[in-house]
PDB file of N, CA and C in Angstrom:
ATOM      1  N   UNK A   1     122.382  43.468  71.199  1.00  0.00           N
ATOM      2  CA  UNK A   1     121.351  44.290  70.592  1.00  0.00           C
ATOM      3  C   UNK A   1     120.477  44.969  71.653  1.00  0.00           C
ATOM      4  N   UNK A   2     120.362  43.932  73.023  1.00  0.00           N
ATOM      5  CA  UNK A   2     119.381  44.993  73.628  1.00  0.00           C
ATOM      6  C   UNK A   2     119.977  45.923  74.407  1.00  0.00           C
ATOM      7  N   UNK A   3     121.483  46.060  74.827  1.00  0.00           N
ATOM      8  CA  UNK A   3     122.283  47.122  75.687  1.00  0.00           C
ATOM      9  C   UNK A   3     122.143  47.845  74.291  1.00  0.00           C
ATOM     10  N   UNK A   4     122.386  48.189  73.394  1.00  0.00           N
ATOM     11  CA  UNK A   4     122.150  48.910  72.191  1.00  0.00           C
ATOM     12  C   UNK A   4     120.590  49.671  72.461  1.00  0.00           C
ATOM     13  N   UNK A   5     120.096  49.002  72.049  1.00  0.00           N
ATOM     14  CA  UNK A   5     118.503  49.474  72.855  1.00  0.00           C
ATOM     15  C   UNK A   5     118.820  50.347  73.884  1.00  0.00           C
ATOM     16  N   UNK A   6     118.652  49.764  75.014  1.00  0.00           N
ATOM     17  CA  UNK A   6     118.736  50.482  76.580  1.00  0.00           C
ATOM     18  C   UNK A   6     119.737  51.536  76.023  1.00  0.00           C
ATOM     19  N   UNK A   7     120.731  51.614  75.546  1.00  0.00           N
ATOM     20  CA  UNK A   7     121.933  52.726  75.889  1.00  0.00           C
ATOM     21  C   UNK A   7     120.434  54.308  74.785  1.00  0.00           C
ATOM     22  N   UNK A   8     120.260  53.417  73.760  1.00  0.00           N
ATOM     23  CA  UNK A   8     119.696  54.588  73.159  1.00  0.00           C
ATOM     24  C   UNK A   8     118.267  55.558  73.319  1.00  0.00           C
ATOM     25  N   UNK A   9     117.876  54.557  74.596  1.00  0.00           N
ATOM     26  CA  UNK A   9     116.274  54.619  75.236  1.00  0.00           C
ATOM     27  C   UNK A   9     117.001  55.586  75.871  1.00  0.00           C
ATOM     28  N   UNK A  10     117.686  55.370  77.129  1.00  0.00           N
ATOM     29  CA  UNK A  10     118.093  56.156  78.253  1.00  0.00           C
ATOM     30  C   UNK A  10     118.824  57.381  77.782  1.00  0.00           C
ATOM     31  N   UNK A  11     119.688  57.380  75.928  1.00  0.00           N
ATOM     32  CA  UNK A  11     119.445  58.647  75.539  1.00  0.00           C
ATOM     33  C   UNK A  11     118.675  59.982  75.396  1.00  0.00           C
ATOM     34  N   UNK A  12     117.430  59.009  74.814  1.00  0.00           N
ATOM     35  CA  UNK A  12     116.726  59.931  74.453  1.00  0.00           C
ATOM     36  C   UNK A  12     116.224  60.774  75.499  1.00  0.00           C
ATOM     37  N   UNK A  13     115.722  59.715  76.668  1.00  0.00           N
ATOM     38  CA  UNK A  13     115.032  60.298  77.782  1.00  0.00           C
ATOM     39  C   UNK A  13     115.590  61.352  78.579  1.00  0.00           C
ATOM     40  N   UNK A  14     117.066  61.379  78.376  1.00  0.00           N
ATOM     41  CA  UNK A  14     118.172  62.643  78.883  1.00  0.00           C
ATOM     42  C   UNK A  14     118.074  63.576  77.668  1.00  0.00           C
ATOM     43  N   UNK A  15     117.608  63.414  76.464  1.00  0.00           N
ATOM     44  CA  UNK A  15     117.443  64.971  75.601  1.00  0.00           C
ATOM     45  C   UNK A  15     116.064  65.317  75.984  1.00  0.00           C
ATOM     46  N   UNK A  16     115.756  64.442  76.017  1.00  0.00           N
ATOM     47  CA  UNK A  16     113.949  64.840  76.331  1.00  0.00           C
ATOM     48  C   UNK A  16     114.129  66.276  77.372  1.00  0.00           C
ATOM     49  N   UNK A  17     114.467  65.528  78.988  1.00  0.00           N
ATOM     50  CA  UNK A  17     114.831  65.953  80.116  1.00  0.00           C
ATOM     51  C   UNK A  17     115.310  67.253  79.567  1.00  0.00           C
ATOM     52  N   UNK A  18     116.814  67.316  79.221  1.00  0.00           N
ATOM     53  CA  UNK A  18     117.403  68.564  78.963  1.00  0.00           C
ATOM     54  C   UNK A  18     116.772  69.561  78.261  1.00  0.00           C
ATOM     55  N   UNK A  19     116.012  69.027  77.459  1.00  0.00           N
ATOM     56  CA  UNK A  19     115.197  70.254  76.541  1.00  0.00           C
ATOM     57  C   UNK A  19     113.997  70.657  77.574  1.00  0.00           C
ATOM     58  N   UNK A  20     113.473  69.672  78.255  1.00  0.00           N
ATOM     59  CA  UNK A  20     112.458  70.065  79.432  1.00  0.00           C
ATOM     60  C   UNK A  20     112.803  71.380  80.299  1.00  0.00           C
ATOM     61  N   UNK A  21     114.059  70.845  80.851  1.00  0.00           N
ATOM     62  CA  UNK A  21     114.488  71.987  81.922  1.00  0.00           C
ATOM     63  C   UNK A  21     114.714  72.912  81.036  1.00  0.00           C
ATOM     64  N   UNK A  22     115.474  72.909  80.058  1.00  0.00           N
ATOM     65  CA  UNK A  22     115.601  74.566  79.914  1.00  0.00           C
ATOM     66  C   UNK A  22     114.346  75.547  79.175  1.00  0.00           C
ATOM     67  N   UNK A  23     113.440  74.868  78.798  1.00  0.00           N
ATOM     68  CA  UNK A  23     112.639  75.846  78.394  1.00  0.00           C
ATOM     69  C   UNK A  23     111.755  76.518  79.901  1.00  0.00           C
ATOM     70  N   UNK A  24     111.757  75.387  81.094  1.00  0.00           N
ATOM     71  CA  UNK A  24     111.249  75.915  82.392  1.00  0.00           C
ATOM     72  C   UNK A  24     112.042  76.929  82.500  1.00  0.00           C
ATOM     73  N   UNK A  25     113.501  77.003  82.514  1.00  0.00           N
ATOM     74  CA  UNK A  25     114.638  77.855  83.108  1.00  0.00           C
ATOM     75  C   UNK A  25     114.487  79.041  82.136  1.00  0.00           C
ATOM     76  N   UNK A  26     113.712  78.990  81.015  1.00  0.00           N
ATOM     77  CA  UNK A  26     113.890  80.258  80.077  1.00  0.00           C
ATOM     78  C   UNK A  26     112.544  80.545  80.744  1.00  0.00           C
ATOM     79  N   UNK A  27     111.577  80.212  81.090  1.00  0.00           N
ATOM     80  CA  UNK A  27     110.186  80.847  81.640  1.00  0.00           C
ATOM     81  C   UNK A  27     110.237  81.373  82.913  1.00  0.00           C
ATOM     82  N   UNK A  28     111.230  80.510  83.904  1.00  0.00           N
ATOM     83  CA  UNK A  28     111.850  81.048  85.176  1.00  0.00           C
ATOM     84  C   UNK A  28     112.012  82.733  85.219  1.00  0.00           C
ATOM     85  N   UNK A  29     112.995  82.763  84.257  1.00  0.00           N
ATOM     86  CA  UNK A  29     113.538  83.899  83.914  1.00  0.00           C
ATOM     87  C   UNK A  29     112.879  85.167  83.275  1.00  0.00           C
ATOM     88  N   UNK A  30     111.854  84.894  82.086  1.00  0.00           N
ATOM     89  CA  UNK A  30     110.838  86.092  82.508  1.00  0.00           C
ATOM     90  C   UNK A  30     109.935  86.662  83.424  1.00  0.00           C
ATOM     91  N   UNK A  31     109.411  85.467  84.381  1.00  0.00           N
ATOM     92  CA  UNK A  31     109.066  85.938  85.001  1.00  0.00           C
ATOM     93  C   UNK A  31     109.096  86.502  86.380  1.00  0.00           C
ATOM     94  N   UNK A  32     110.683  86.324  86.592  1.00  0.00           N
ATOM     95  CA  UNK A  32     111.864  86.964  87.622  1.00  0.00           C
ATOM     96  C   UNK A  32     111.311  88.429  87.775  1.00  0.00           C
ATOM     97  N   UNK A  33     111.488  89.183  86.227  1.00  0.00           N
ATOM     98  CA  UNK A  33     111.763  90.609  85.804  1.00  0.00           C
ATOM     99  C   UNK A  33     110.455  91.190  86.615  1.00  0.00           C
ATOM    100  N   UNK A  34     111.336  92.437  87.323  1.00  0.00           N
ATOM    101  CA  UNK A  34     110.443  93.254  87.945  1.00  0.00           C
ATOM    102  C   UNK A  34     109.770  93.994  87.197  1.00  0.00           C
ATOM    103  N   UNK A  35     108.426  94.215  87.368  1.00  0.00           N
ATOM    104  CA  UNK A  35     107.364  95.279  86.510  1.00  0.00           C
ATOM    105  C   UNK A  35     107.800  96.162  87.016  1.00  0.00           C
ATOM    106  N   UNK A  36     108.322  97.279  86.251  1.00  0.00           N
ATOM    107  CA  UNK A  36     108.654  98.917  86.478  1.00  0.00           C
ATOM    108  C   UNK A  36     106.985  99.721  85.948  1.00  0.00           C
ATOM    109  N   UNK A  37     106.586 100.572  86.970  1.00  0.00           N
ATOM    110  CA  UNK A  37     105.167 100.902  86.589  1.00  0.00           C
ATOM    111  C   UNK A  37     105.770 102.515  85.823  1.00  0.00           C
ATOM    112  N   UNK A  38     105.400 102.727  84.625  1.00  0.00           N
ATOM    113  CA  UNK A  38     105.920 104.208  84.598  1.00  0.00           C
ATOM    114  C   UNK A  38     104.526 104.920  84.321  1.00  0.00           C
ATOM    115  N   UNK A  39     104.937 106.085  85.026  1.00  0.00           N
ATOM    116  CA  UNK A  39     103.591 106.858  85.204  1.00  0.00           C
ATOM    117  C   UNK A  39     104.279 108.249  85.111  1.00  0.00           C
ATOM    118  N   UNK A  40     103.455 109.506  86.139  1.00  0.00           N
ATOM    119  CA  UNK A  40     103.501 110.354  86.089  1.00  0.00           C
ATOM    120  C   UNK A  40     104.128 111.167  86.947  1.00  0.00           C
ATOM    121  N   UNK A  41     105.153 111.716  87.104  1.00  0.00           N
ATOM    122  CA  UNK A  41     106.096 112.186  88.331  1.00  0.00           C
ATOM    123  C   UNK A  41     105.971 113.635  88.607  1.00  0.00           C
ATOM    124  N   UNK A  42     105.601 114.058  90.090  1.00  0.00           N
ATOM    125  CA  UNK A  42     105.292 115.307  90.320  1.00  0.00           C
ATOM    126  C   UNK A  42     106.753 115.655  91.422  1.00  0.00           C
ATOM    127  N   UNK A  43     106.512 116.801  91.626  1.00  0.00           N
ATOM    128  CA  UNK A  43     107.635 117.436  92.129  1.00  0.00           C
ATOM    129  C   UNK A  43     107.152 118.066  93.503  1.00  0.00           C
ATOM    130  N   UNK A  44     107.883 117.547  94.862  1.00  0.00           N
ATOM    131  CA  UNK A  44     107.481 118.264  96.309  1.00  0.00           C
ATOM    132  C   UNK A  44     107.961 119.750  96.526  1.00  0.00           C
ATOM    133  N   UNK A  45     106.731 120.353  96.700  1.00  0.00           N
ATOM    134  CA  UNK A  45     106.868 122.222  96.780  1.00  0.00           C
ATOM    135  C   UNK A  45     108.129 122.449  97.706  1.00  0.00           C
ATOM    136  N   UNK A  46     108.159 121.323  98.911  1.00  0.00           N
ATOM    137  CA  UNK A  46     109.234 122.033  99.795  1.00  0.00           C
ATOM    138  C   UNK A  46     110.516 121.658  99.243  1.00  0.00           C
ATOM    139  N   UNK A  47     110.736 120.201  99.143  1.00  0.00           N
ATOM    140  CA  UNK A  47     112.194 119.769  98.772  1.00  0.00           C
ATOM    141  C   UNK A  47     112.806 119.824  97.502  1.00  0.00           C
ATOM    142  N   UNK A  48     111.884 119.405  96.628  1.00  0.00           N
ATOM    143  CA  UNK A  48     111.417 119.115  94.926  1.00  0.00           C
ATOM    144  C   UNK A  48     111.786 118.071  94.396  1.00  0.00           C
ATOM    145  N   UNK A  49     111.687 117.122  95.506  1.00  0.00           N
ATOM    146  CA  UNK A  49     111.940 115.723  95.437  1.00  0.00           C
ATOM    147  C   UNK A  49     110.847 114.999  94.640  1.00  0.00           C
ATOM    148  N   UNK A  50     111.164 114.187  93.608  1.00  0.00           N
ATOM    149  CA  UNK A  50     110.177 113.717  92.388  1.00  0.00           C
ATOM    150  C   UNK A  50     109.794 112.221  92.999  1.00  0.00           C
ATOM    151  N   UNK A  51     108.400 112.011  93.055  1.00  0.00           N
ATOM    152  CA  UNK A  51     107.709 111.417  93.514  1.00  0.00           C
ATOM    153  C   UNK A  51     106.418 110.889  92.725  1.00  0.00           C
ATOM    154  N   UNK A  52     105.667 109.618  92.348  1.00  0.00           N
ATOM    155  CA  UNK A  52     104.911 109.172  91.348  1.00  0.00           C
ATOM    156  C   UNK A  52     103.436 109.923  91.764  1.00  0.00           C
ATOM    157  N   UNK A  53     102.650 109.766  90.851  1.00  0.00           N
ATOM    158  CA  UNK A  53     101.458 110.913  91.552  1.00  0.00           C
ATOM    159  C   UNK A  53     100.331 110.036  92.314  1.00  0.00           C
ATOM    160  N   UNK A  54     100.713 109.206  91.895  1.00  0.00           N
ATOM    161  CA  UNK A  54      99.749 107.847  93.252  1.00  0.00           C
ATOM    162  C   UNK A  54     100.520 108.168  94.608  1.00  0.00           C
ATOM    163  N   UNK A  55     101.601 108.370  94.907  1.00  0.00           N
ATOM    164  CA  UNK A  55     102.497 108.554  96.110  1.00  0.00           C
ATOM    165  C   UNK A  55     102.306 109.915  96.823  1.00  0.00           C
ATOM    166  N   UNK A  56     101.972 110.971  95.903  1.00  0.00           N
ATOM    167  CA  UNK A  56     102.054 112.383  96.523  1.00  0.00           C
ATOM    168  C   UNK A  56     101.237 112.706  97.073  1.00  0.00           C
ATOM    169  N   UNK A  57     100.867 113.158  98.252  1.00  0.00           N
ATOM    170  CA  UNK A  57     100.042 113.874  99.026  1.00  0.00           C
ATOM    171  C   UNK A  57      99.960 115.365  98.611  1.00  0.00           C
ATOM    172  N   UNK A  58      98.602 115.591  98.152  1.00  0.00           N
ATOM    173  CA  UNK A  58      98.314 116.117  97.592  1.00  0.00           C
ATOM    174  C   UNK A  58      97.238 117.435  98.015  1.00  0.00           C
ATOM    175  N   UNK A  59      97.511 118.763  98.813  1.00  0.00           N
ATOM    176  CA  UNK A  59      96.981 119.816  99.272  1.00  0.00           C
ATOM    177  C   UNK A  59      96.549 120.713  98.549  1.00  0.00           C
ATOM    178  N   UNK A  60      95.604 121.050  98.198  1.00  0.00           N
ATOM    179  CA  UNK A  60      94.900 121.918  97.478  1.00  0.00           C
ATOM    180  C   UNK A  60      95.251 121.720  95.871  1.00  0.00           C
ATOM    181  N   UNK A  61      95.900 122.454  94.744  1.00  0.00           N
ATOM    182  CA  UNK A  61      96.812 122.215  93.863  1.00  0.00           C
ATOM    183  C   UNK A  61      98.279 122.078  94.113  1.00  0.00           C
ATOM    184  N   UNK A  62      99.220 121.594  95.274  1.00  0.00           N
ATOM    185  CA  UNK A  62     100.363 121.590  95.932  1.00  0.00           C
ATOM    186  C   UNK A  62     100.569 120.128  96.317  1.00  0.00           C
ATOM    187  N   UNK A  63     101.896 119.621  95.458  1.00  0.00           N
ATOM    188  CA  UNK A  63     102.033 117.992  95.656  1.00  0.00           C
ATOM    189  C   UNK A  63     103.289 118.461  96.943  1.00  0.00           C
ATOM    190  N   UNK A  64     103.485 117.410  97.671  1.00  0.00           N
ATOM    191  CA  UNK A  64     104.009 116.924  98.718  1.00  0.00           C
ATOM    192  C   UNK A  64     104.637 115.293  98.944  1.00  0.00           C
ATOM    193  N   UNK A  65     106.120 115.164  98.973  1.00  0.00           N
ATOM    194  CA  UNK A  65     106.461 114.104  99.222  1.00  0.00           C
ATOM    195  C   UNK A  65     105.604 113.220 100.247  1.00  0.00           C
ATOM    196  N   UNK A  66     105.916 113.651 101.354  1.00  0.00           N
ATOM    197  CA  UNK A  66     105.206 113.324 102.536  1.00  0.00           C
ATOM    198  C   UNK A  66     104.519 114.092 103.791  1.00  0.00           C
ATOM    199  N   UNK A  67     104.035 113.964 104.635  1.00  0.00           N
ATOM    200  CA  UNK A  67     103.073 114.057 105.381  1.00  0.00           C
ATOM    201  C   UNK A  67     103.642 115.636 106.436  1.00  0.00           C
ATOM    202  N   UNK A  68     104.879 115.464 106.405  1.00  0.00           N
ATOM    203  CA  UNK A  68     106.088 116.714 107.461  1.00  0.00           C
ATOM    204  C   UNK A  68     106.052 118.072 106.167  1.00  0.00           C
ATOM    205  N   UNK A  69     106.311 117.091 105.440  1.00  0.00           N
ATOM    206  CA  UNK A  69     106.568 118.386 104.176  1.00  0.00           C
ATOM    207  C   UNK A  69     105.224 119.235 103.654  1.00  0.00           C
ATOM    208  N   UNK A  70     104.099 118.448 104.136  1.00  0.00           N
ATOM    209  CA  UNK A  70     102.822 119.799 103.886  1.00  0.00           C
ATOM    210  C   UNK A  70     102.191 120.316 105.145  1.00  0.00           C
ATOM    211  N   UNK A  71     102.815 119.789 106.211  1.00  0.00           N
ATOM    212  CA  UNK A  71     102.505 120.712 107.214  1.00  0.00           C
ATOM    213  C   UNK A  71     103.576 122.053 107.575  1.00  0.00           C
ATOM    214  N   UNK A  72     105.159 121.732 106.523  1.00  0.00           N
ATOM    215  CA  UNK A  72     105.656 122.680 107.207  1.00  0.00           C
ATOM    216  C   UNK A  72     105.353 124.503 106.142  1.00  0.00           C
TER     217      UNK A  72
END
């Protein structure tokens, strides 16, 4: 009767366990996922390479990839 016991103690404590880990492993996993920021995309006068408008350098009303492209 008591290996009966023990066999069904040391059951439970392995569903316990298993249900433990995987709900960690399902929380793991959302919060893996990369935040994609979507915003507002402007276009460089010289190349017309599309670029977010936090990123563009920005000359008078004239967006600019980078720093070569509004001096030329």
């Amino acid at each position: 009767m008591n290996i009966i016991r023990l066999i069904l103690l040391l059951l439970l404590i392995w569903v316990i366990w298993s249900l433990f880990n995987r709900k960690n492993k399902k929380a793991l996993k959302i919060q893996d996922k990369p935040v994609i920021k979507q915003g507002e995309m402007v276009s460089c006068q010289h190349c017309g390479l599309h670029v977010p408008t936090e990123e563009a350098i920005k000359i008078d009303d004239t967006n600019f990839c980078c720093k070569e492209h509004s001096k030329l």
